[in-house]
PDB file of N, CA and C in Angstrom:
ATOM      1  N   UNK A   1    -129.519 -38.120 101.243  1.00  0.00           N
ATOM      2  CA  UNK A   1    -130.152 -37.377 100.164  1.00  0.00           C
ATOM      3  C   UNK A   1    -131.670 -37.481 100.286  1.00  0.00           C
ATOM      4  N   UNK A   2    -132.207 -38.604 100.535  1.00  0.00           N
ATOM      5  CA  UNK A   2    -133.674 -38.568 100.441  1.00  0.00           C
ATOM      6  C   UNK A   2    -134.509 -39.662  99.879  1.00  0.00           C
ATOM      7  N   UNK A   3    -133.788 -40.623  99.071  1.00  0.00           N
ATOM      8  CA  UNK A   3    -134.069 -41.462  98.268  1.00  0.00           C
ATOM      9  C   UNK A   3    -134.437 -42.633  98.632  1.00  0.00           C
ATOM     10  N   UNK A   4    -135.199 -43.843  99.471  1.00  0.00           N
ATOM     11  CA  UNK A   4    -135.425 -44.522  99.412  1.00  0.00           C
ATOM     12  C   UNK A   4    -136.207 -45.723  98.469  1.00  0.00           C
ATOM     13  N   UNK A   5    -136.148 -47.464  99.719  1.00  0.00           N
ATOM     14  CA  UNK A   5    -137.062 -48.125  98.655  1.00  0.00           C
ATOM     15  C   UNK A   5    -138.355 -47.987  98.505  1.00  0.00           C
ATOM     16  N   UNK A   6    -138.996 -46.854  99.397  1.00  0.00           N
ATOM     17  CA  UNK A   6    -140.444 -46.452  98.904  1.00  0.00           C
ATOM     18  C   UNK A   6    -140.683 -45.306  98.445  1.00  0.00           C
ATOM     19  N   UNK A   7    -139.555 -44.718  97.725  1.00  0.00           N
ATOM     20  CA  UNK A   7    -139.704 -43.069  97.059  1.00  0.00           C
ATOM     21  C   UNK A   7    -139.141 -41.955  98.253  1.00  0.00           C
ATOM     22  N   UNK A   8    -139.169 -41.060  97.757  1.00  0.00           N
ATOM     23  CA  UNK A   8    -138.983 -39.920  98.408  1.00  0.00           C
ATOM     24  C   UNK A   8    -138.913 -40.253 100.203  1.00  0.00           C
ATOM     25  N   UNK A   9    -138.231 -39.925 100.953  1.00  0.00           N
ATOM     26  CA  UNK A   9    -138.464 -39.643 102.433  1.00  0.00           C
ATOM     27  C   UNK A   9    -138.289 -38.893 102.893  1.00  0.00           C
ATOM     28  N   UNK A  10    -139.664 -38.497 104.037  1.00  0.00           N
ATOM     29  CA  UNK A  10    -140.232 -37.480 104.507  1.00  0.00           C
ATOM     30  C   UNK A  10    -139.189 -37.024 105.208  1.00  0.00           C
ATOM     31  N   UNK A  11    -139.256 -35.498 104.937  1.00  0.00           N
ATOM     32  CA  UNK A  11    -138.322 -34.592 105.691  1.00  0.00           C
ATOM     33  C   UNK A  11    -136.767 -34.628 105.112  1.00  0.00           C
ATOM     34  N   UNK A  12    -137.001 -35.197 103.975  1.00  0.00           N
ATOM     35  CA  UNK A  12    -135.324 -34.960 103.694  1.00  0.00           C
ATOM     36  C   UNK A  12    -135.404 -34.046 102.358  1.00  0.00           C
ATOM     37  N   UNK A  13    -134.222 -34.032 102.298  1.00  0.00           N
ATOM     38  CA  UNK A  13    -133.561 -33.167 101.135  1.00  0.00           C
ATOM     39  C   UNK A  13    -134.359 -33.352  99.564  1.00  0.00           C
ATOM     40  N   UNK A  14    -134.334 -34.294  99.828  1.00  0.00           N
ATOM     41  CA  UNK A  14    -134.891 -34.522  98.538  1.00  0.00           C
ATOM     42  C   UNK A  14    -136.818 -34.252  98.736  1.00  0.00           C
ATOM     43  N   UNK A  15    -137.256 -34.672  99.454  1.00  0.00           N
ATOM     44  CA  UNK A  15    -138.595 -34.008  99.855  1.00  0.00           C
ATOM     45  C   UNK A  15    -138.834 -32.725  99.706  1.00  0.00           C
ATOM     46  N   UNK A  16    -137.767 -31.972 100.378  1.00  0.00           N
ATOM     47  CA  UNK A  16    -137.834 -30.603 100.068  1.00  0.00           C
ATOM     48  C   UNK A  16    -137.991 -30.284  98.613  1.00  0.00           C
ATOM     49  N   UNK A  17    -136.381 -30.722  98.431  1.00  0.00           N
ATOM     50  CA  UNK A  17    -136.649 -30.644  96.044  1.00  0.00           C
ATOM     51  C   UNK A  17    -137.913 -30.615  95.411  1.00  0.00           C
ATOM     52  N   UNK A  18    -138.839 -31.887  96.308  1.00  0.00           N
ATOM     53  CA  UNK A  18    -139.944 -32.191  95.301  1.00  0.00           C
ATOM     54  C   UNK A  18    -140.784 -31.379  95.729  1.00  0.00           C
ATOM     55  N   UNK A  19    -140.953 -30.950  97.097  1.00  0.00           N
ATOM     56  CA  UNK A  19    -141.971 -29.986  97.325  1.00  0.00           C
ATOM     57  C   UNK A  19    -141.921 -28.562  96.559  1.00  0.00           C
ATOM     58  N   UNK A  20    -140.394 -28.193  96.164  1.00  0.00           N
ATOM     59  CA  UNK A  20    -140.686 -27.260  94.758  1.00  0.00           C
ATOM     60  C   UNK A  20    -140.857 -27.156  94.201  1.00  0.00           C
ATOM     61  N   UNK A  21    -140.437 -29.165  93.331  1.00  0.00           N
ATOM     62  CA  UNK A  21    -140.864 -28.720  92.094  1.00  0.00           C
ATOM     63  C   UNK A  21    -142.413 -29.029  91.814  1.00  0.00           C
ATOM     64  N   UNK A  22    -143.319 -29.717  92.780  1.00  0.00           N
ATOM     65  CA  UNK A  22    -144.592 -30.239  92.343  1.00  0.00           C
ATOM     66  C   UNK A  22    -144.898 -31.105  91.950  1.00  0.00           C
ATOM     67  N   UNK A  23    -145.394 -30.880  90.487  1.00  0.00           N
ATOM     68  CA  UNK A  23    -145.580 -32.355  89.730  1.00  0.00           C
ATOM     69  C   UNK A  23    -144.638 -32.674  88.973  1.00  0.00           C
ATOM     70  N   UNK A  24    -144.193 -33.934  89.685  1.00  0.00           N
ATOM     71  CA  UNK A  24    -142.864 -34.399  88.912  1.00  0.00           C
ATOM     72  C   UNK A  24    -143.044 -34.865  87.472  1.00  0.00           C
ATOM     73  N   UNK A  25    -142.413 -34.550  86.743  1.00  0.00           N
ATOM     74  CA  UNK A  25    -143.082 -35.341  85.232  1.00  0.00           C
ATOM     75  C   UNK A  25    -141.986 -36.421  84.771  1.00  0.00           C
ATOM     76  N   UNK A  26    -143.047 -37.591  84.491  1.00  0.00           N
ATOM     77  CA  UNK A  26    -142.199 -38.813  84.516  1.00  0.00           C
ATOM     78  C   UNK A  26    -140.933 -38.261  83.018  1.00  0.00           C
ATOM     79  N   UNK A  27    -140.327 -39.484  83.562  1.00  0.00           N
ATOM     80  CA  UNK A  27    -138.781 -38.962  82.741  1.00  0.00           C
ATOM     81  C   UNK A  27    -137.733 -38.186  83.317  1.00  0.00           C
ATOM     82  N   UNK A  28    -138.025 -37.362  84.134  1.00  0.00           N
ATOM     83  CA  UNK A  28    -137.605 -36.377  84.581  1.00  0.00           C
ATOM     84  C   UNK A  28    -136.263 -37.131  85.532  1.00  0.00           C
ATOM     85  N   UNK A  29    -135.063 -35.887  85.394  1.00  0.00           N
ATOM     86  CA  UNK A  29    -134.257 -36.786  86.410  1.00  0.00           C
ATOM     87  C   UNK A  29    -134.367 -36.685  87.718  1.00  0.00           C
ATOM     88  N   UNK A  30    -135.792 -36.282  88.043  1.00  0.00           N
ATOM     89  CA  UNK A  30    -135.960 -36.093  89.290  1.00  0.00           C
ATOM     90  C   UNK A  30    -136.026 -37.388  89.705  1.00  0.00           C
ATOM     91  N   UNK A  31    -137.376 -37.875  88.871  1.00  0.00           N
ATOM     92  CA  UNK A  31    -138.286 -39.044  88.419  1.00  0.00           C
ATOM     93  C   UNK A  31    -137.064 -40.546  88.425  1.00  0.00           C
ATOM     94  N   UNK A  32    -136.026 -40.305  87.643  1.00  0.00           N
ATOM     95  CA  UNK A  32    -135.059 -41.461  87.255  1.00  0.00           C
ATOM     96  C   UNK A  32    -134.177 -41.393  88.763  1.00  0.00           C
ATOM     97  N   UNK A  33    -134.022 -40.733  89.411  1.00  0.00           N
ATOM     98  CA  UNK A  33    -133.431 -40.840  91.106  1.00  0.00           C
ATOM     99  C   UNK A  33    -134.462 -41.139  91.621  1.00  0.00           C
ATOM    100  N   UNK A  34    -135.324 -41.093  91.369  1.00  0.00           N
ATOM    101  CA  UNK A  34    -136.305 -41.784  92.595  1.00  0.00           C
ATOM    102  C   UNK A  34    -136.620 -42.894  92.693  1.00  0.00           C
ATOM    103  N   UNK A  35    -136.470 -43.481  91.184  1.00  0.00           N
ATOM    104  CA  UNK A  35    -136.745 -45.116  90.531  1.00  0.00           C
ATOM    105  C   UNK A  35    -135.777 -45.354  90.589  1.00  0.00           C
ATOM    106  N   UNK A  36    -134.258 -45.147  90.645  1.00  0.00           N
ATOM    107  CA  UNK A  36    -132.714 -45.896  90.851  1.00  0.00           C
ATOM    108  C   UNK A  36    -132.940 -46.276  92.364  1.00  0.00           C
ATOM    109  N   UNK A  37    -133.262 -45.018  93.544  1.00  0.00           N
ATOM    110  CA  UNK A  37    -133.279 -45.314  95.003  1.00  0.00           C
ATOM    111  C   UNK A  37    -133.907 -46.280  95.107  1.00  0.00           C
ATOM    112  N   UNK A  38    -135.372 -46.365  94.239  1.00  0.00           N
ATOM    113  CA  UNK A  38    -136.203 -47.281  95.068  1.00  0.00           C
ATOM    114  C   UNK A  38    -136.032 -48.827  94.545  1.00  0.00           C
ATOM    115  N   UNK A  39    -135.395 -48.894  93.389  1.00  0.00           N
ATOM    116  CA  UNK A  39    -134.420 -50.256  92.972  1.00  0.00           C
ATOM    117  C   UNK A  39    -133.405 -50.288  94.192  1.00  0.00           C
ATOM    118  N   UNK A  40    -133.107 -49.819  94.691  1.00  0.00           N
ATOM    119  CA  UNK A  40    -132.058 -50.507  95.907  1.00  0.00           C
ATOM    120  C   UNK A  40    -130.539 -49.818  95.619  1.00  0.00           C
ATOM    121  N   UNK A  41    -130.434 -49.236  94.115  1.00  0.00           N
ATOM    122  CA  UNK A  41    -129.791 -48.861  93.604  1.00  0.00           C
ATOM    123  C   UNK A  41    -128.441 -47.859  94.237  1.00  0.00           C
ATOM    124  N   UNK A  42    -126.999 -48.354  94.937  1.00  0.00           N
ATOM    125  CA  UNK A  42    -126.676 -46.867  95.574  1.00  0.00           C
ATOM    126  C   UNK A  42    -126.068 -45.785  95.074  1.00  0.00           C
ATOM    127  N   UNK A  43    -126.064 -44.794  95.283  1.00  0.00           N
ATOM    128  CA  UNK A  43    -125.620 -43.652  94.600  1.00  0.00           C
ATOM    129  C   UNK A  43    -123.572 -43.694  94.298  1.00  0.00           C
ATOM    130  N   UNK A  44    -123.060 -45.015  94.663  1.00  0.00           N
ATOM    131  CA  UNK A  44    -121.945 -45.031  93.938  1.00  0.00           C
ATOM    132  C   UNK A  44    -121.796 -45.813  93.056  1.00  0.00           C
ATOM    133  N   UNK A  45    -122.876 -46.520  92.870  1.00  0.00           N
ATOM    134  CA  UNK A  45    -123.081 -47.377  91.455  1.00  0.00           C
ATOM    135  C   UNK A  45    -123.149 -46.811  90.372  1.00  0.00           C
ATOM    136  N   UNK A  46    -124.133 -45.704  90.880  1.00  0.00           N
ATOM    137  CA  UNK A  46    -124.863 -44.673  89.862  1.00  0.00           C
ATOM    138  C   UNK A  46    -123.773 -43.631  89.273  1.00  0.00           C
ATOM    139  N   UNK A  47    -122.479 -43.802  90.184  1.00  0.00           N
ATOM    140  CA  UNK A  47    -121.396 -42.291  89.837  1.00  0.00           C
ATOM    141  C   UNK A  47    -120.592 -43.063  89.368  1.00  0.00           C
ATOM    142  N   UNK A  48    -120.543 -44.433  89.650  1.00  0.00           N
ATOM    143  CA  UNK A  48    -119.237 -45.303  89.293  1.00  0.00           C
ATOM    144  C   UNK A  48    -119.556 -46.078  86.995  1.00  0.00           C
ATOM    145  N   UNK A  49    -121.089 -45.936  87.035  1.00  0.00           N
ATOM    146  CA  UNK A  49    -121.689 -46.254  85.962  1.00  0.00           C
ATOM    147  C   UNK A  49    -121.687 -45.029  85.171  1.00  0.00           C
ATOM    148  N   UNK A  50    -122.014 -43.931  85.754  1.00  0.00           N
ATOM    149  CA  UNK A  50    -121.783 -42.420  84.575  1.00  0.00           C
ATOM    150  C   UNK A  50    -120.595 -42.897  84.608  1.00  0.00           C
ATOM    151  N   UNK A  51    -119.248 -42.636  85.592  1.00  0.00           N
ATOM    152  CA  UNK A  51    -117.887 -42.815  84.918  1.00  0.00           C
ATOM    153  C   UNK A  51    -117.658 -43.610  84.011  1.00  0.00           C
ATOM    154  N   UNK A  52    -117.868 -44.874  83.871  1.00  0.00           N
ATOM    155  CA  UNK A  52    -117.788 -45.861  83.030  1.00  0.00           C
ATOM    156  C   UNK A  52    -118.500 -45.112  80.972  1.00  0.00           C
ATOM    157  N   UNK A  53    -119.203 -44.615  81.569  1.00  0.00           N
ATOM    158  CA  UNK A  53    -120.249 -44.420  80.190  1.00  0.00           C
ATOM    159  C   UNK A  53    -119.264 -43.243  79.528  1.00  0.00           C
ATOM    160  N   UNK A  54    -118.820 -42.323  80.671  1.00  0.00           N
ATOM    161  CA  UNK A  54    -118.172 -40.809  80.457  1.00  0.00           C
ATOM    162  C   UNK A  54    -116.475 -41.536  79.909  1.00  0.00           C
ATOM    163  N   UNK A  55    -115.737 -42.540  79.882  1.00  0.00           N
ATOM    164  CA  UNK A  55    -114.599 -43.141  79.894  1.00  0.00           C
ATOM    165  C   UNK A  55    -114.763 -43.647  78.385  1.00  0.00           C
ATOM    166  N   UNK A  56    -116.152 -44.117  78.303  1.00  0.00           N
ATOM    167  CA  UNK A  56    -116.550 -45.088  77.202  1.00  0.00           C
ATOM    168  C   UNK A  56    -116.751 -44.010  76.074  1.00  0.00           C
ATOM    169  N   UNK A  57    -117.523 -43.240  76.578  1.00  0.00           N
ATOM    170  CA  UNK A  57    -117.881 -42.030  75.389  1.00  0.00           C
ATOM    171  C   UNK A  57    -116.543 -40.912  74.951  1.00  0.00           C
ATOM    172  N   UNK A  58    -115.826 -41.234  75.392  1.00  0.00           N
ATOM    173  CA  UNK A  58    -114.141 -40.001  75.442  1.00  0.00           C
ATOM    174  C   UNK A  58    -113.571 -40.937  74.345  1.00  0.00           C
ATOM    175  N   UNK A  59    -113.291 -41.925  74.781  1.00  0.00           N
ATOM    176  CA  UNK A  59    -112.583 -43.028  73.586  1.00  0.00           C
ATOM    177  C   UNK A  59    -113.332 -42.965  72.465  1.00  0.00           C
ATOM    178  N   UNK A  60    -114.839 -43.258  72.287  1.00  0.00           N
ATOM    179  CA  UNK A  60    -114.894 -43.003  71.065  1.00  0.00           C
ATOM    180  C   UNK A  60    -115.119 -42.244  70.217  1.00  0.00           C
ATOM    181  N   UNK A  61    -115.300 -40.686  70.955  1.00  0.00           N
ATOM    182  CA  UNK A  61    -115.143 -39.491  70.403  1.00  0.00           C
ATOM    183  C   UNK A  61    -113.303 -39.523  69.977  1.00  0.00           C
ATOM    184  N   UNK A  62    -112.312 -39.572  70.956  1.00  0.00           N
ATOM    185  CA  UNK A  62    -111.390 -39.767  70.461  1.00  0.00           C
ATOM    186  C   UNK A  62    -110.820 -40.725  69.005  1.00  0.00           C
ATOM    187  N   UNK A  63    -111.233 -41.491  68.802  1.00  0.00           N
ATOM    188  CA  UNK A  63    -111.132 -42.300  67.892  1.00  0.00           C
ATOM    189  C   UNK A  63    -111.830 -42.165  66.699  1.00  0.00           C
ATOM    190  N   UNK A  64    -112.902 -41.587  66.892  1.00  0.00           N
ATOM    191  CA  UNK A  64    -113.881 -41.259  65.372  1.00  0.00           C
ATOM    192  C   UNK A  64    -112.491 -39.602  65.074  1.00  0.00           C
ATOM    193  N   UNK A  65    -112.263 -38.877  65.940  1.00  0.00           N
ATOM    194  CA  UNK A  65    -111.675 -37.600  65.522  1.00  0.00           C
ATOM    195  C   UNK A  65    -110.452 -38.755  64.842  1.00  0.00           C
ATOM    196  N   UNK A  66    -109.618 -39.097  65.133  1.00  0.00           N
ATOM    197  CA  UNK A  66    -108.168 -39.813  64.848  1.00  0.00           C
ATOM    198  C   UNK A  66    -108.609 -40.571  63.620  1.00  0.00           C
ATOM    199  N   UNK A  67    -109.814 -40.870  62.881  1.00  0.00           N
ATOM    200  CA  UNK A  67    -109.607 -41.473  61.816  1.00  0.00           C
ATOM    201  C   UNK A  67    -110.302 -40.329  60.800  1.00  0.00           C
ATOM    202  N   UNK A  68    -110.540 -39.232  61.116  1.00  0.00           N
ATOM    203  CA  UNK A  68    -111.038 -38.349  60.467  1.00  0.00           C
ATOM    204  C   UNK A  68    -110.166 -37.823  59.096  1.00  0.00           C
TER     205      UNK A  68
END
């Protein structure tokens, strides 16, 4: 993808991304992949942690509806 521990790397995919979009503006989830990569962070942590959150958030949408 592009993501390393010193930001962005040259010539990849993700270089390209940023060369469209410009100025990245912090916050941005451009911005939050670039600070997960450069934590060391790998991108199945990152899919395995949305699942977790997406598992977590179903139950308790389910459960607030069921006591409604």
């Amino acid at each position: 993808m592009g993501f390393g521990s010193g930001g962005v790397i040259v010539g990849s995919t993700a270089a390209a991304l940023q060369a469209s979009i410009g100025n990245v503006a912090a916050g941005s989830l451009f911005a939050t992949v670039t600070s997960v990569g450069m934590a060391g962070v790998g991108l199945s942590t990152v899919v395995a942690t949305g699942g977790v959150g997406a598992v977590v958030g179903g139950v308790v949408y389910a459960a607030k509806k069921w006591y409604e």
